[in-house]
PDB file of N, CA and C in Angstrom:
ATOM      1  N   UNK A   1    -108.488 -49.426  12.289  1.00  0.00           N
ATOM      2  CA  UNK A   1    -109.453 -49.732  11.268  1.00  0.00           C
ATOM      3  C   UNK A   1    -110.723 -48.964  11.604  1.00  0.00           C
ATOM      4  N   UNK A   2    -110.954 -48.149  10.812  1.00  0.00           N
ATOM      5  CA  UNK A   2    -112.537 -47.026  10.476  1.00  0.00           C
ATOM      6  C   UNK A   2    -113.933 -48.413  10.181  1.00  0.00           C
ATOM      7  N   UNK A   3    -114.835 -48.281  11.232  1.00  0.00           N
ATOM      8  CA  UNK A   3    -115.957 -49.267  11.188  1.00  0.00           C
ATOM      9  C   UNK A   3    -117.188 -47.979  10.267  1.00  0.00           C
ATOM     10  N   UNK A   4    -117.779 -48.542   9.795  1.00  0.00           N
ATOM     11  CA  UNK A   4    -118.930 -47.216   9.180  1.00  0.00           C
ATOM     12  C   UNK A   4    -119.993 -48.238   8.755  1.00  0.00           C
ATOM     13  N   UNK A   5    -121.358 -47.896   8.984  1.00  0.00           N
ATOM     14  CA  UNK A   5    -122.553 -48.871   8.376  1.00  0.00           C
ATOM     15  C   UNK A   5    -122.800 -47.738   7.146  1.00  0.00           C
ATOM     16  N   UNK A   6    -123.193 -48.626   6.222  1.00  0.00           N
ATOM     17  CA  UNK A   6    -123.609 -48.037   4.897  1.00  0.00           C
ATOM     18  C   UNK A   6    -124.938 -47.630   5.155  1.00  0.00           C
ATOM     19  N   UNK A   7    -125.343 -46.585   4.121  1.00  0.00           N
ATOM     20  CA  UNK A   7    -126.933 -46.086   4.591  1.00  0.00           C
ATOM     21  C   UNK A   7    -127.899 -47.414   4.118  1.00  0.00           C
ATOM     22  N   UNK A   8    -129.281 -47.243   4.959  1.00  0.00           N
ATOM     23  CA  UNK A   8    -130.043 -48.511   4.817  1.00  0.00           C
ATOM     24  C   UNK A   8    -129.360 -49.841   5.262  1.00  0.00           C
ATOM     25  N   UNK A   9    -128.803 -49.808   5.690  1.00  0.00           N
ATOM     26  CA  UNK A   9    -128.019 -50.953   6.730  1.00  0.00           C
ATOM     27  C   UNK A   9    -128.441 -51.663   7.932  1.00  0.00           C
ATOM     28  N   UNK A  10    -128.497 -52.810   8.758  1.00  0.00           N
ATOM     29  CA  UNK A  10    -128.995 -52.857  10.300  1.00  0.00           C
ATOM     30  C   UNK A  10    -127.901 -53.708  10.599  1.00  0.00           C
ATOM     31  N   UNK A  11    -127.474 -53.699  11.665  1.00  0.00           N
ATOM     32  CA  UNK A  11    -126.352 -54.638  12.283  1.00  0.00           C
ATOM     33  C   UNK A  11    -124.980 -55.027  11.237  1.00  0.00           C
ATOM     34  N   UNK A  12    -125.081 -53.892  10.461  1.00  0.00           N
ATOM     35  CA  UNK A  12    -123.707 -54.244   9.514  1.00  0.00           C
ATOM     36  C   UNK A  12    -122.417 -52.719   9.898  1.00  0.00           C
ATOM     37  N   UNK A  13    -121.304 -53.510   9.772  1.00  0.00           N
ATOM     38  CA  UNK A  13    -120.075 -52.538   9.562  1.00  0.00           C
ATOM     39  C   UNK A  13    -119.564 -53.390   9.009  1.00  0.00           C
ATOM     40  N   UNK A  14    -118.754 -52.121   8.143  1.00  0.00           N
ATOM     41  CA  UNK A  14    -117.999 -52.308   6.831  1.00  0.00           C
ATOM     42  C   UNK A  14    -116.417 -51.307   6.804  1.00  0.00           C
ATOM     43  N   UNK A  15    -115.658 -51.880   6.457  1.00  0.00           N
ATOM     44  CA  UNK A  15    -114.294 -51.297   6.413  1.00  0.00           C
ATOM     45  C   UNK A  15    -113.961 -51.176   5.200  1.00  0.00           C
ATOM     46  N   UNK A  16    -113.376 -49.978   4.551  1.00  0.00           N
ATOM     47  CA  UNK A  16    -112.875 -49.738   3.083  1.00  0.00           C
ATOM     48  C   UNK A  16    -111.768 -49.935   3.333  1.00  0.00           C
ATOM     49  N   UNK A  17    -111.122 -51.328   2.395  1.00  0.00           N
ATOM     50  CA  UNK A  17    -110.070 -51.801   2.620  1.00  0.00           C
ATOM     51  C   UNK A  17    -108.710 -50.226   1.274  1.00  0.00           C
ATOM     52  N   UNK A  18    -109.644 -50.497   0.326  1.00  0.00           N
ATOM     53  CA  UNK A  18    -108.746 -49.627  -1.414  1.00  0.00           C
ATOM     54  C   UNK A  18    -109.865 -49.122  -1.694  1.00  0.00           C
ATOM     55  N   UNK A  19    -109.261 -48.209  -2.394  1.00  0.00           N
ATOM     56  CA  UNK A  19    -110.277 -47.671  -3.606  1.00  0.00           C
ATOM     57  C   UNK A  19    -109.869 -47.955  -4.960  1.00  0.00           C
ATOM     58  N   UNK A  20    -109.834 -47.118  -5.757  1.00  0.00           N
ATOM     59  CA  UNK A  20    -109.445 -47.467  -7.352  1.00  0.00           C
ATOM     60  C   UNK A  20    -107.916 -47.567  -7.492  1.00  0.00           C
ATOM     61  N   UNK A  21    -107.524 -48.692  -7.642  1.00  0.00           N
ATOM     62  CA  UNK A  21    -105.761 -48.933  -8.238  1.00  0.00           C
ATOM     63  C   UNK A  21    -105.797 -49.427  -9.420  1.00  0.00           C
ATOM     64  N   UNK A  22    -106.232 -49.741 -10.577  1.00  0.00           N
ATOM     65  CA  UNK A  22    -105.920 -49.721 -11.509  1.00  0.00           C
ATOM     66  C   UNK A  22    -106.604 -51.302 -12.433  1.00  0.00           C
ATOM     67  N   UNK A  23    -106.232 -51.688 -13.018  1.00  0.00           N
ATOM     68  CA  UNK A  23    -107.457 -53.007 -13.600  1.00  0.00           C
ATOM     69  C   UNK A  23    -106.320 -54.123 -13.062  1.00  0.00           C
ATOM     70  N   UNK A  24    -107.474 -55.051 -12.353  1.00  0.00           N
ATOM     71  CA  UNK A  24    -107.535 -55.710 -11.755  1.00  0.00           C
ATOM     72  C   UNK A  24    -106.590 -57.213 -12.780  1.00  0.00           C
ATOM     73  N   UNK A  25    -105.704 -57.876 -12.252  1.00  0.00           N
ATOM     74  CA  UNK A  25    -105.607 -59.038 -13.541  1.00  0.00           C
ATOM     75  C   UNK A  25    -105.559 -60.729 -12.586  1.00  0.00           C
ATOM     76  N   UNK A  26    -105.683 -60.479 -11.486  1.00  0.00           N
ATOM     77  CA  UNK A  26    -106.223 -61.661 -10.597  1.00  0.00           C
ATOM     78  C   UNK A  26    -105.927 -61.739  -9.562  1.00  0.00           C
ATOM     79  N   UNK A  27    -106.306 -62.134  -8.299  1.00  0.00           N
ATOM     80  CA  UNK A  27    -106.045 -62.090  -6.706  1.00  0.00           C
ATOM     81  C   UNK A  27    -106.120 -63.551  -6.242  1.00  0.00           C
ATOM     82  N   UNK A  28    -105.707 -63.700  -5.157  1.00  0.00           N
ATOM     83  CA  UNK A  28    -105.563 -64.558  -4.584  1.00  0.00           C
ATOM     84  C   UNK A  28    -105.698 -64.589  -2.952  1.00  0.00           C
ATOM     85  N   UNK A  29    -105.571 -65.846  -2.114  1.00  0.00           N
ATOM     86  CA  UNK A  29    -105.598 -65.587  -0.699  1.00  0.00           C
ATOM     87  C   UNK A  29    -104.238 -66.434  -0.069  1.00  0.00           C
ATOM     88  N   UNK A  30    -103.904 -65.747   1.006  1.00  0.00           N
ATOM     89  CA  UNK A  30    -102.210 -66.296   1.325  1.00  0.00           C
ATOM     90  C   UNK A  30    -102.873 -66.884   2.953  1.00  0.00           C
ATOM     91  N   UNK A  31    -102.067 -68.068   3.185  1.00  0.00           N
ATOM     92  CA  UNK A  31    -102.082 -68.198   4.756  1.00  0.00           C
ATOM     93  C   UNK A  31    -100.672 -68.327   5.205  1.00  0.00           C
ATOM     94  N   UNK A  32    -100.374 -67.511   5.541  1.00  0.00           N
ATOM     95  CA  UNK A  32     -98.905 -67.586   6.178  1.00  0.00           C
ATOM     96  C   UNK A  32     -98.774 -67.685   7.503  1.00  0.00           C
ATOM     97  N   UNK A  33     -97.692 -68.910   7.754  1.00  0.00           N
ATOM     98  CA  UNK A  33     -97.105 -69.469   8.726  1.00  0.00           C
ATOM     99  C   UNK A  33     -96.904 -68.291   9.514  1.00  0.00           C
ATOM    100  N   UNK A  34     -96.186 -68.543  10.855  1.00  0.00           N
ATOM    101  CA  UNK A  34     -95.239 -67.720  11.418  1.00  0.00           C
ATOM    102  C   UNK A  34     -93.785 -68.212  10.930  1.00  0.00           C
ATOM    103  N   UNK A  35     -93.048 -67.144  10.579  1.00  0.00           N
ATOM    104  CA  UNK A  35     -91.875 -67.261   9.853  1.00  0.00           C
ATOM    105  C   UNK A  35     -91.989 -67.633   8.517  1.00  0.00           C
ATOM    106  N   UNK A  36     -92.991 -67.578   8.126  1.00  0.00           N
ATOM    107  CA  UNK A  36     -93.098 -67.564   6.952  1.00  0.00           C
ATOM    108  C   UNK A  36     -93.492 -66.785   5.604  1.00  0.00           C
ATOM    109  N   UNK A  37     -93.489 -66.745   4.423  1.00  0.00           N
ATOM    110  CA  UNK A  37     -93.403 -65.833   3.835  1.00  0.00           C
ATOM    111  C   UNK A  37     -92.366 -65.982   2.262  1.00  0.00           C
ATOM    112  N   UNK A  38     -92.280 -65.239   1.787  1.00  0.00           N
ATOM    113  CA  UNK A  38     -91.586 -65.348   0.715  1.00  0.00           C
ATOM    114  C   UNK A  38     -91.866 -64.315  -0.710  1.00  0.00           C
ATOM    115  N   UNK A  39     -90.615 -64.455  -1.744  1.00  0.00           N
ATOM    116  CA  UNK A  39     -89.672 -65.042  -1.786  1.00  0.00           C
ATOM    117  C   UNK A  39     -88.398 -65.394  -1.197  1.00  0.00           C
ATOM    118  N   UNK A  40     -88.143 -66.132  -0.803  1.00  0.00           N
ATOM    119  CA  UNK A  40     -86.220 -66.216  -0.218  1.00  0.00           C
ATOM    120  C   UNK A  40     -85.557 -64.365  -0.444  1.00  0.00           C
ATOM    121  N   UNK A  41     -85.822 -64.588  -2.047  1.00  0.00           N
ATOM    122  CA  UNK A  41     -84.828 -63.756  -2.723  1.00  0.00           C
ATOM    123  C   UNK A  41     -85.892 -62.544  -2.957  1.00  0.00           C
ATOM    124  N   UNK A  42     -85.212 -61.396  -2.984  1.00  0.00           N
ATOM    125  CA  UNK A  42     -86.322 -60.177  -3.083  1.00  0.00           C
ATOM    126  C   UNK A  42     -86.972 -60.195  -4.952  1.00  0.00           C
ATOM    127  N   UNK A  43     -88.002 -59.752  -5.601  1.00  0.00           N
ATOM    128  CA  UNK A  43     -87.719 -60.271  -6.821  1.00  0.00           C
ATOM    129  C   UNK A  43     -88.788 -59.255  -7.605  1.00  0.00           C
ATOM    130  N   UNK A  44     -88.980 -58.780  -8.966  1.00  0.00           N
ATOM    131  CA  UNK A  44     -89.686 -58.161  -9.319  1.00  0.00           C
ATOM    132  C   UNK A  44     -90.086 -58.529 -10.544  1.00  0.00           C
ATOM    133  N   UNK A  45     -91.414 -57.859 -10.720  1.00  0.00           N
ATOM    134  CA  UNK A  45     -92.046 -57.954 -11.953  1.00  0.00           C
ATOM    135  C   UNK A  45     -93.107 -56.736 -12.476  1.00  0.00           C
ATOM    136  N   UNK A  46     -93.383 -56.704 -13.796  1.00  0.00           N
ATOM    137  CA  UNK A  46     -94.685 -55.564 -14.372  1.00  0.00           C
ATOM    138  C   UNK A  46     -95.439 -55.523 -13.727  1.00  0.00           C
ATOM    139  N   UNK A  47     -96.030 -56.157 -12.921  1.00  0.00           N
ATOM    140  CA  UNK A  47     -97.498 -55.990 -12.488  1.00  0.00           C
ATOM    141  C   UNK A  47     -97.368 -55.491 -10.591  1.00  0.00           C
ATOM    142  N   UNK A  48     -98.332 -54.646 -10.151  1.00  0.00           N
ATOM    143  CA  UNK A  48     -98.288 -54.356  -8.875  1.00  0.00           C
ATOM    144  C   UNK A  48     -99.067 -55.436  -8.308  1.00  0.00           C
ATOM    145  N   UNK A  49     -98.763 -54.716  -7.054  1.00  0.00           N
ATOM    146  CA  UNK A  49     -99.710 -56.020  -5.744  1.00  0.00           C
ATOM    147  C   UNK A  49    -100.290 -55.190  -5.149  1.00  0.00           C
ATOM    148  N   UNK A  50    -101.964 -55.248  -4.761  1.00  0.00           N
ATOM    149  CA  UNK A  50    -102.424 -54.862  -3.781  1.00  0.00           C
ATOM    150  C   UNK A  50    -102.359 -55.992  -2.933  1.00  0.00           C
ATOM    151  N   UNK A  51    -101.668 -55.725  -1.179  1.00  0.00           N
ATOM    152  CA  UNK A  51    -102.478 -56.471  -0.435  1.00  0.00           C
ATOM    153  C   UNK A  51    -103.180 -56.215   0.519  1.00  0.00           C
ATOM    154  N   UNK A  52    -103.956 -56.956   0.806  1.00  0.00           N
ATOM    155  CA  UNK A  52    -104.598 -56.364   2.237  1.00  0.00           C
ATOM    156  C   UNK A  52    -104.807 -57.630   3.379  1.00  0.00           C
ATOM    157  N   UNK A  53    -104.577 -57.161   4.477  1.00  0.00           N
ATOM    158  CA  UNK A  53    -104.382 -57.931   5.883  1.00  0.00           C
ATOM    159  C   UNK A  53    -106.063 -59.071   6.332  1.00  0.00           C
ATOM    160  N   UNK A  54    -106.386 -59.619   6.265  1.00  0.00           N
ATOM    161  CA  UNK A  54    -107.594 -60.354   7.005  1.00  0.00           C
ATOM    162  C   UNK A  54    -107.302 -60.272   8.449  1.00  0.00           C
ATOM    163  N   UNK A  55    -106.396 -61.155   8.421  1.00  0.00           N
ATOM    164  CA  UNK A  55    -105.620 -61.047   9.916  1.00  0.00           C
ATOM    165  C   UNK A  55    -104.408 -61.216  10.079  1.00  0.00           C
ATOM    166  N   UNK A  56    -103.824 -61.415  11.201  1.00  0.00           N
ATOM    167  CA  UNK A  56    -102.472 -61.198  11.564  1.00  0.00           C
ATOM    168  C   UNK A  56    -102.178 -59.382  11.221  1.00  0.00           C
ATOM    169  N   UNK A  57    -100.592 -59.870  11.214  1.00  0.00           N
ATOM    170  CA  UNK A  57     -99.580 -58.822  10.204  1.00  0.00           C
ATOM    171  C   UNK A  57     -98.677 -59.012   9.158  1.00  0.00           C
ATOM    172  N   UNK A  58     -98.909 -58.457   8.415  1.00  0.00           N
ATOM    173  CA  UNK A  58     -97.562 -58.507   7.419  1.00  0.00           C
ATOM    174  C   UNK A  58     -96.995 -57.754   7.266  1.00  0.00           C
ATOM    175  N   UNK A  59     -95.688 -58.046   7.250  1.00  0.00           N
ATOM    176  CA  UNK A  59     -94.381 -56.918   6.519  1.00  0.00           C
ATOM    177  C   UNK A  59     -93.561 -57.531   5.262  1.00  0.00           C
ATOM    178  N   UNK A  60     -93.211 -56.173   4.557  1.00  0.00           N
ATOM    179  CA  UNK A  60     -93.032 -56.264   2.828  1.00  0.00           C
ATOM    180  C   UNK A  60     -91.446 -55.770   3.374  1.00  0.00           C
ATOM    181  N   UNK A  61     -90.710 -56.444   2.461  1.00  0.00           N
ATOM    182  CA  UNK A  61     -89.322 -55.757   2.575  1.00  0.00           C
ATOM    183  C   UNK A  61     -89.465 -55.624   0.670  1.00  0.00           C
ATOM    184  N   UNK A  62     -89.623 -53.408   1.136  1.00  0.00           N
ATOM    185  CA  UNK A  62     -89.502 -52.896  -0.318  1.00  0.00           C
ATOM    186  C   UNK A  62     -88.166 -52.528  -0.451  1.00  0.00           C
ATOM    187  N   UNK A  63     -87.554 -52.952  -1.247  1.00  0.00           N
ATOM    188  CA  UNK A  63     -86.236 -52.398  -1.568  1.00  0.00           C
ATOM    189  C   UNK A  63     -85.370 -52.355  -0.781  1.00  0.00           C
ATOM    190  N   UNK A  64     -85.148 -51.033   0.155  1.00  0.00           N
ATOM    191  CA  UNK A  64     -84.076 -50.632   1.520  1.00  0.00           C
ATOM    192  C   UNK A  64     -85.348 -50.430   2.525  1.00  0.00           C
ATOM    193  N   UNK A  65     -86.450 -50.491   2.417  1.00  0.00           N
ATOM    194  CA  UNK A  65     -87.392 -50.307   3.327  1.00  0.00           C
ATOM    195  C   UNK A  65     -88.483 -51.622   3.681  1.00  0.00           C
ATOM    196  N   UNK A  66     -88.879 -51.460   4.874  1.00  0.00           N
ATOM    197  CA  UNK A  66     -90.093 -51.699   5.400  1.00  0.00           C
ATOM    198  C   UNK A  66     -91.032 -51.380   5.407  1.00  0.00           C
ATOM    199  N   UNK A  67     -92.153 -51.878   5.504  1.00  0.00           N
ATOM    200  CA  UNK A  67     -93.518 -51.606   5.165  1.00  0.00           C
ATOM    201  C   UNK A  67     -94.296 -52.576   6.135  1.00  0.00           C
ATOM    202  N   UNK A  68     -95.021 -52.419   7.047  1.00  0.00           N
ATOM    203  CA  UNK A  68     -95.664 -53.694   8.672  1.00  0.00           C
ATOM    204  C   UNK A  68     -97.578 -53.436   7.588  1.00  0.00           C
ATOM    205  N   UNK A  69     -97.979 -53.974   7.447  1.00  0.00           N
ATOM    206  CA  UNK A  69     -99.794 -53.788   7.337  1.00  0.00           C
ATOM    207  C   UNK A  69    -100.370 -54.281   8.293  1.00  0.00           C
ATOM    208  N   UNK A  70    -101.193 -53.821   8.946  1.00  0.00           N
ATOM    209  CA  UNK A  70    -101.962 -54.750  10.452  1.00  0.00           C
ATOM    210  C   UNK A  70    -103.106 -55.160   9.425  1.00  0.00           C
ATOM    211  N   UNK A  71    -103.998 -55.499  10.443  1.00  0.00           N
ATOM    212  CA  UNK A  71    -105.653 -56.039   9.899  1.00  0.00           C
ATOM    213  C   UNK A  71    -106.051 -54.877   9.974  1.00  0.00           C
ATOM    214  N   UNK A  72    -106.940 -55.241   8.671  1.00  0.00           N
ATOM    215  CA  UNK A  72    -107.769 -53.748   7.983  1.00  0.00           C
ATOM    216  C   UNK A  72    -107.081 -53.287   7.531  1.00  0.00           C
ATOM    217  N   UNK A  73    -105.536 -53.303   6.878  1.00  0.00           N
ATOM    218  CA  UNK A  73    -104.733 -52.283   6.114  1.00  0.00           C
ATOM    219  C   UNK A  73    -104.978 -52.947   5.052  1.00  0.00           C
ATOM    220  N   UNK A  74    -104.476 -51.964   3.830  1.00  0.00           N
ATOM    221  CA  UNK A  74    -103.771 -52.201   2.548  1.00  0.00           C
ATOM    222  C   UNK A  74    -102.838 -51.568   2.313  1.00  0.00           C
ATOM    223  N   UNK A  75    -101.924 -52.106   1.114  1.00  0.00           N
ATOM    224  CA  UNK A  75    -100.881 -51.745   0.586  1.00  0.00           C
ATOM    225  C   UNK A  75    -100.714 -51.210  -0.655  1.00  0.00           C
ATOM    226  N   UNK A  76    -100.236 -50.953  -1.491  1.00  0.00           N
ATOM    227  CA  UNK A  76     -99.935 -51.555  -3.201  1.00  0.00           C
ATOM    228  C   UNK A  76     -98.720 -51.248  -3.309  1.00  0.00           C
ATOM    229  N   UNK A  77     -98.035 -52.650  -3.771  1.00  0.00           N
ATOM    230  CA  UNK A  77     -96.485 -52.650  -3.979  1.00  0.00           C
ATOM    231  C   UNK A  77     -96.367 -52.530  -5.525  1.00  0.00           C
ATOM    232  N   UNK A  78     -95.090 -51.440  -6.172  1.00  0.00           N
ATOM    233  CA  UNK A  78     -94.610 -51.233  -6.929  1.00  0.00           C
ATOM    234  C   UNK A  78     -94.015 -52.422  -7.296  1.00  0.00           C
ATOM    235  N   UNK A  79     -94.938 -52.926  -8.642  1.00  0.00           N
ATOM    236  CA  UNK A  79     -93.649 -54.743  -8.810  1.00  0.00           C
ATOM    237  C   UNK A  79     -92.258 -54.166  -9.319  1.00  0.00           C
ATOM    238  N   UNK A  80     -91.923 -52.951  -9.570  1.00  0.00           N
ATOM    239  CA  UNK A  80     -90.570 -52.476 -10.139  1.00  0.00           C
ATOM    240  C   UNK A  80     -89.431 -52.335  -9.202  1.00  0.00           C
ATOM    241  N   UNK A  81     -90.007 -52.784  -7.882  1.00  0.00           N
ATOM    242  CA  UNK A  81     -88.911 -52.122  -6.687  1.00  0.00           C
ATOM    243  C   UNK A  81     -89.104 -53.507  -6.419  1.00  0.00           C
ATOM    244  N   UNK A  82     -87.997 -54.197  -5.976  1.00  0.00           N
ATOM    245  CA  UNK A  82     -87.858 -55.961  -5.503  1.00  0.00           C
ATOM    246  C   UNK A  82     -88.663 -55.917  -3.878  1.00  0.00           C
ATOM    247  N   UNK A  83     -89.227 -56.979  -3.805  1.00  0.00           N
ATOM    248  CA  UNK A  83     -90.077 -57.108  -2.710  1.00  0.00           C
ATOM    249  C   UNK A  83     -90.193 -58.580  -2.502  1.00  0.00           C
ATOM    250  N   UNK A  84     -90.572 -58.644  -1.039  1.00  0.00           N
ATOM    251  CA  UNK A  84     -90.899 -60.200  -0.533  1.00  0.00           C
ATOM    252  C   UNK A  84     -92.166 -59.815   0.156  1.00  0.00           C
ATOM    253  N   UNK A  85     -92.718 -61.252   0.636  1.00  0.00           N
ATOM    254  CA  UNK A  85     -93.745 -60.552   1.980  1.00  0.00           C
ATOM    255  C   UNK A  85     -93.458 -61.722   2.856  1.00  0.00           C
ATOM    256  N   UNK A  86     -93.309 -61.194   3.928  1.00  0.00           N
ATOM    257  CA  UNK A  86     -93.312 -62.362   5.326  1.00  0.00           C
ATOM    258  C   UNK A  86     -94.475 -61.516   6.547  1.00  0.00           C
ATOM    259  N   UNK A  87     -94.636 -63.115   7.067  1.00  0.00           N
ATOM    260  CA  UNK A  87     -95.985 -63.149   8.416  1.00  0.00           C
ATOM    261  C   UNK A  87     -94.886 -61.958   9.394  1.00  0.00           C
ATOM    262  N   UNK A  88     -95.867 -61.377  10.220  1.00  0.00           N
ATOM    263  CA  UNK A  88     -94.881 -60.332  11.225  1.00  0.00           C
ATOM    264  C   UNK A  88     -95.629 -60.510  12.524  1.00  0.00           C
ATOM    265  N   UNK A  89     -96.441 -61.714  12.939  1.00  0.00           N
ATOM    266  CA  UNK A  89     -96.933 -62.037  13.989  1.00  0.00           C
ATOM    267  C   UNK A  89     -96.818 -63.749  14.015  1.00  0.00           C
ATOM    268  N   UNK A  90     -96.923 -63.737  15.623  1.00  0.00           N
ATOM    269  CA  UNK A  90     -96.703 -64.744  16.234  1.00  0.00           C
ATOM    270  C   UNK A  90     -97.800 -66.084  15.741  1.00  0.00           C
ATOM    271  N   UNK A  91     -99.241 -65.213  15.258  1.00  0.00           N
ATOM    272  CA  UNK A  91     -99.951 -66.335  14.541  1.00  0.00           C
ATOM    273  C   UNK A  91    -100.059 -66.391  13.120  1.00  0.00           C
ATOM    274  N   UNK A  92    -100.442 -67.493  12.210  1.00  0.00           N
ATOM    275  CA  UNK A  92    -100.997 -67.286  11.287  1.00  0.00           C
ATOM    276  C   UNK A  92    -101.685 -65.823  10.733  1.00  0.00           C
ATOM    277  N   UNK A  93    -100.862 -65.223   9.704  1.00  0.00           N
ATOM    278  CA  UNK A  93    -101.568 -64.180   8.834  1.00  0.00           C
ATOM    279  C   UNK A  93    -102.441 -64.416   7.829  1.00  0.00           C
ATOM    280  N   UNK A  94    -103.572 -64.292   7.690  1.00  0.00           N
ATOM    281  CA  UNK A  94    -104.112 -64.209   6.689  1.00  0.00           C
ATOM    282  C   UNK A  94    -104.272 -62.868   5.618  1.00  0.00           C
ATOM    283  N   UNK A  95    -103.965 -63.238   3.965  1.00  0.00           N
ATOM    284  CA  UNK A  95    -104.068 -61.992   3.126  1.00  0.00           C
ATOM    285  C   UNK A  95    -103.967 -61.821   1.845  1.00  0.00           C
ATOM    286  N   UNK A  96    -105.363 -61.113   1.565  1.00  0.00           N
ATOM    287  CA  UNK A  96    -105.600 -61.179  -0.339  1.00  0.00           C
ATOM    288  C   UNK A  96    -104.452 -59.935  -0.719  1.00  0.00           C
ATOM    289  N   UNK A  97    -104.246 -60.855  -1.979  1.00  0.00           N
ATOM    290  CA  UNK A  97    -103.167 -60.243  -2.625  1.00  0.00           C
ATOM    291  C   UNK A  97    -103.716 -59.817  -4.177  1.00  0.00           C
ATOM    292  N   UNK A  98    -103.454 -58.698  -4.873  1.00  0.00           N
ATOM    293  CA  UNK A  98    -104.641 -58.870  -5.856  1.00  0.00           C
ATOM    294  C   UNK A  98    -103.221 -58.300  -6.615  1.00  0.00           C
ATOM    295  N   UNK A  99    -103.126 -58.614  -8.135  1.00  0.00           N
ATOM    296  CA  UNK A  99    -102.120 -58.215  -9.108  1.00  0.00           C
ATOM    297  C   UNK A  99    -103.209 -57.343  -9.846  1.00  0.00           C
ATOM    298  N   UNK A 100    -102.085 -55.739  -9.845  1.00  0.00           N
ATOM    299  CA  UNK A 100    -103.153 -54.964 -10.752  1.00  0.00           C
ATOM    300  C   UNK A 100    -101.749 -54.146 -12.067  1.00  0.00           C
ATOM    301  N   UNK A 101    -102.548 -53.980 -13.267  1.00  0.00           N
ATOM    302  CA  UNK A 101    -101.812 -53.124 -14.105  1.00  0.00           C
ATOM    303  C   UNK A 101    -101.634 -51.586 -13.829  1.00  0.00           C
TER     304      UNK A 101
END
């Protein structure tokens, strides 16, 4: 994770999680267990997912692939390719998930 203070700043760093993915249609915040996660079943829909890590890790099972995000990552999952998300650490993950068009 890239730390950077914005100009005119004092005692601040800031991490650019995304930039522009597309209009926004609502987000949310996940706390996932260890071993936990979901759906069961891999599953899809129109709308993408940005997510991004607070803490822990997460991993996305896209399709035939993997995908791990640490803290400070983001993602954006194709809702057209079936996907789950499960915790990929031993503690509690925390992570906003934002649905974009």
């Amino acid at each position: 994770m890239k730390l950077f203070t914005p100009p005119n700043h004092i005692g601040f760093e800031a991490s650019k999680l995304f930039g522009e993915n597309g209009k926004i249609i609502d987000g949310s915040i996940a706390y996932i267990q260890p071993g936990g996660g979901g759906p069961l079943e891999l599953h899809t829909h129109p709308h993408n997912h940005l997510f991004s890590v607070i803490e822990g890790e997460a991993k996305i099972l896209l399709g035939e692939k993997t995908v791990i995000i640490k803290k400070g990552e983001s993602f954006l999952v194709d809702g057209n390719i079936p996907h789950s998300v499960w915790n990929n650490s031993q503690s509690q993950t925390v992570m906003l998930g934002i649905s974009v068009k």
